[in-house]
C-alpha atoms as a PDB file:
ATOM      1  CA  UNK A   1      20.398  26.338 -12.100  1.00  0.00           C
ATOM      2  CA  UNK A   2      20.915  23.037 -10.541  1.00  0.00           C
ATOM      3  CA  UNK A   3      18.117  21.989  -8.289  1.00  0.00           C
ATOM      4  CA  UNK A   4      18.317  20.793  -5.134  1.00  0.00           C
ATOM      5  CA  UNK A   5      17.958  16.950  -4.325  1.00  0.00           C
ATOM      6  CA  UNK A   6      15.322  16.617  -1.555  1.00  0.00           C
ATOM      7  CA  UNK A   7      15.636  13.481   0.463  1.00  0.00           C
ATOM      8  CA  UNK A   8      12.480  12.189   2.117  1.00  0.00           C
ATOM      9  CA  UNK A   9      11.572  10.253   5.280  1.00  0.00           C
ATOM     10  CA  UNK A  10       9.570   7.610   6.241  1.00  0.00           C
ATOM     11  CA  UNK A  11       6.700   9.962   7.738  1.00  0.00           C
ATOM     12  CA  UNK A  12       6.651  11.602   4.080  1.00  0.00           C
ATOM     13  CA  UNK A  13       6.424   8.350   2.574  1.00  0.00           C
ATOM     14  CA  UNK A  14       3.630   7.138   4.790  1.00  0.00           C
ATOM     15  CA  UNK A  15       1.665  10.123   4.687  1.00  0.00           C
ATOM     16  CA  UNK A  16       2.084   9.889   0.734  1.00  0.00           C
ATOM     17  CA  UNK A  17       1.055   6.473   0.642  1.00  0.00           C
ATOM     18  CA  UNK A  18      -1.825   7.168   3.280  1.00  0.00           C
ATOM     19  CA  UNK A  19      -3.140  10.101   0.652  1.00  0.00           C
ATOM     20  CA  UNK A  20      -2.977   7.972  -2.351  1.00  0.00           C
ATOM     21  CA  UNK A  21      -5.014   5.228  -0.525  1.00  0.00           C
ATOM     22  CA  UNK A  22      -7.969   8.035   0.269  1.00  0.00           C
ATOM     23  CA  UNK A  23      -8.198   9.244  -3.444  1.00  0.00           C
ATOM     24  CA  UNK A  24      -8.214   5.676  -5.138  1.00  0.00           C
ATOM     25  CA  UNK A  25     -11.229   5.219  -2.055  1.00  0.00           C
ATOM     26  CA  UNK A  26     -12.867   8.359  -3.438  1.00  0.00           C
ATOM     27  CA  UNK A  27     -12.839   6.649  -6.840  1.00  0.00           C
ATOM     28  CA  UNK A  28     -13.902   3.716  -6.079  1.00  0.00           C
ATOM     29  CA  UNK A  29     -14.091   2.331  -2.737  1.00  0.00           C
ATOM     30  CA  UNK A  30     -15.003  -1.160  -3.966  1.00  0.00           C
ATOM     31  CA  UNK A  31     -12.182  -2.286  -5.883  1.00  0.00           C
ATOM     32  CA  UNK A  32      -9.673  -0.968  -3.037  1.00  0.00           C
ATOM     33  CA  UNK A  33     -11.652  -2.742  -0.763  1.00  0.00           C
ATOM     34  CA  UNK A  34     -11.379  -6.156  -2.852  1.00  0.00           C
ATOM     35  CA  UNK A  35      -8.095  -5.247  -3.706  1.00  0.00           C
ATOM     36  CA  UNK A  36      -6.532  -4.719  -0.122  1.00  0.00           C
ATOM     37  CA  UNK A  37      -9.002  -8.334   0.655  1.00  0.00           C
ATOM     38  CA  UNK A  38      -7.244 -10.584  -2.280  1.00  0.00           C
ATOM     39  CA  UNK A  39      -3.464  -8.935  -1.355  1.00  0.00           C
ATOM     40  CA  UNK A  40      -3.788  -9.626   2.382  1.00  0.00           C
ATOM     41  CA  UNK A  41      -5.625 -13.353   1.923  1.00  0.00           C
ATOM     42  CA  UNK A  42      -2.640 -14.123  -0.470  1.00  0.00           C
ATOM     43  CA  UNK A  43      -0.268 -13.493   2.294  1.00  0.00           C
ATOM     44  CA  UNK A  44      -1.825 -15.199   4.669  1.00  0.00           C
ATOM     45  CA  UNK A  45      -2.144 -18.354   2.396  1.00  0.00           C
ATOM     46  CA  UNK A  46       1.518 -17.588   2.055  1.00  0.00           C
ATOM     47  CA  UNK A  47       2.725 -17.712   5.702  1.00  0.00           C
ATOM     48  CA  UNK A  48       0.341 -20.962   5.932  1.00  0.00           C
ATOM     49  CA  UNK A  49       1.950 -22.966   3.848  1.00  0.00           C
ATOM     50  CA  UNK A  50       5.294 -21.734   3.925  1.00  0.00           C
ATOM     51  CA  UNK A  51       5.013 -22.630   7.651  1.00  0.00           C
ATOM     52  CA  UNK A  52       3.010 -26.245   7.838  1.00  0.00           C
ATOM     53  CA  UNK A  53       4.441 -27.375   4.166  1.00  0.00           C
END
C-alpha cells in the first residue's frame, strides 16, 4: 500500500518550528536564550559591515 505524500504549508511549518522552540525552552531555557542572542548579534554584525565596509 503506497502512502500518500502529504504536502505542508507555511502555517504547518511555523507552528512546527514555534513547538520545537517551546520544548528546547522547557529543557533549558538558558542556552536557547544565548543561542537565539549570539545568532541574531551575528547578523546584525553582518548587515553592519556588509553595509559601511
Amino acid at each position: 500500500m503506497k502512502i500518500p505524500n502529504k504536502k505542508y504549508n507555511i502555517k504547518t511549518a511555523v507552528k512546527n518550528n514555534f513547538y520545537m522552540l517551546k520544548l528546547a525552552m522547557e529543557l533549558c531555557p538558558g542556552r536557547v536564550l544565548c543561542s537565539g542572542l549570539v545568532c541574531l548579534s551575528g547578523y546584525f554584525s553582518w548587515l553592519f559591515f556588509s553595509g559601511f565596509f
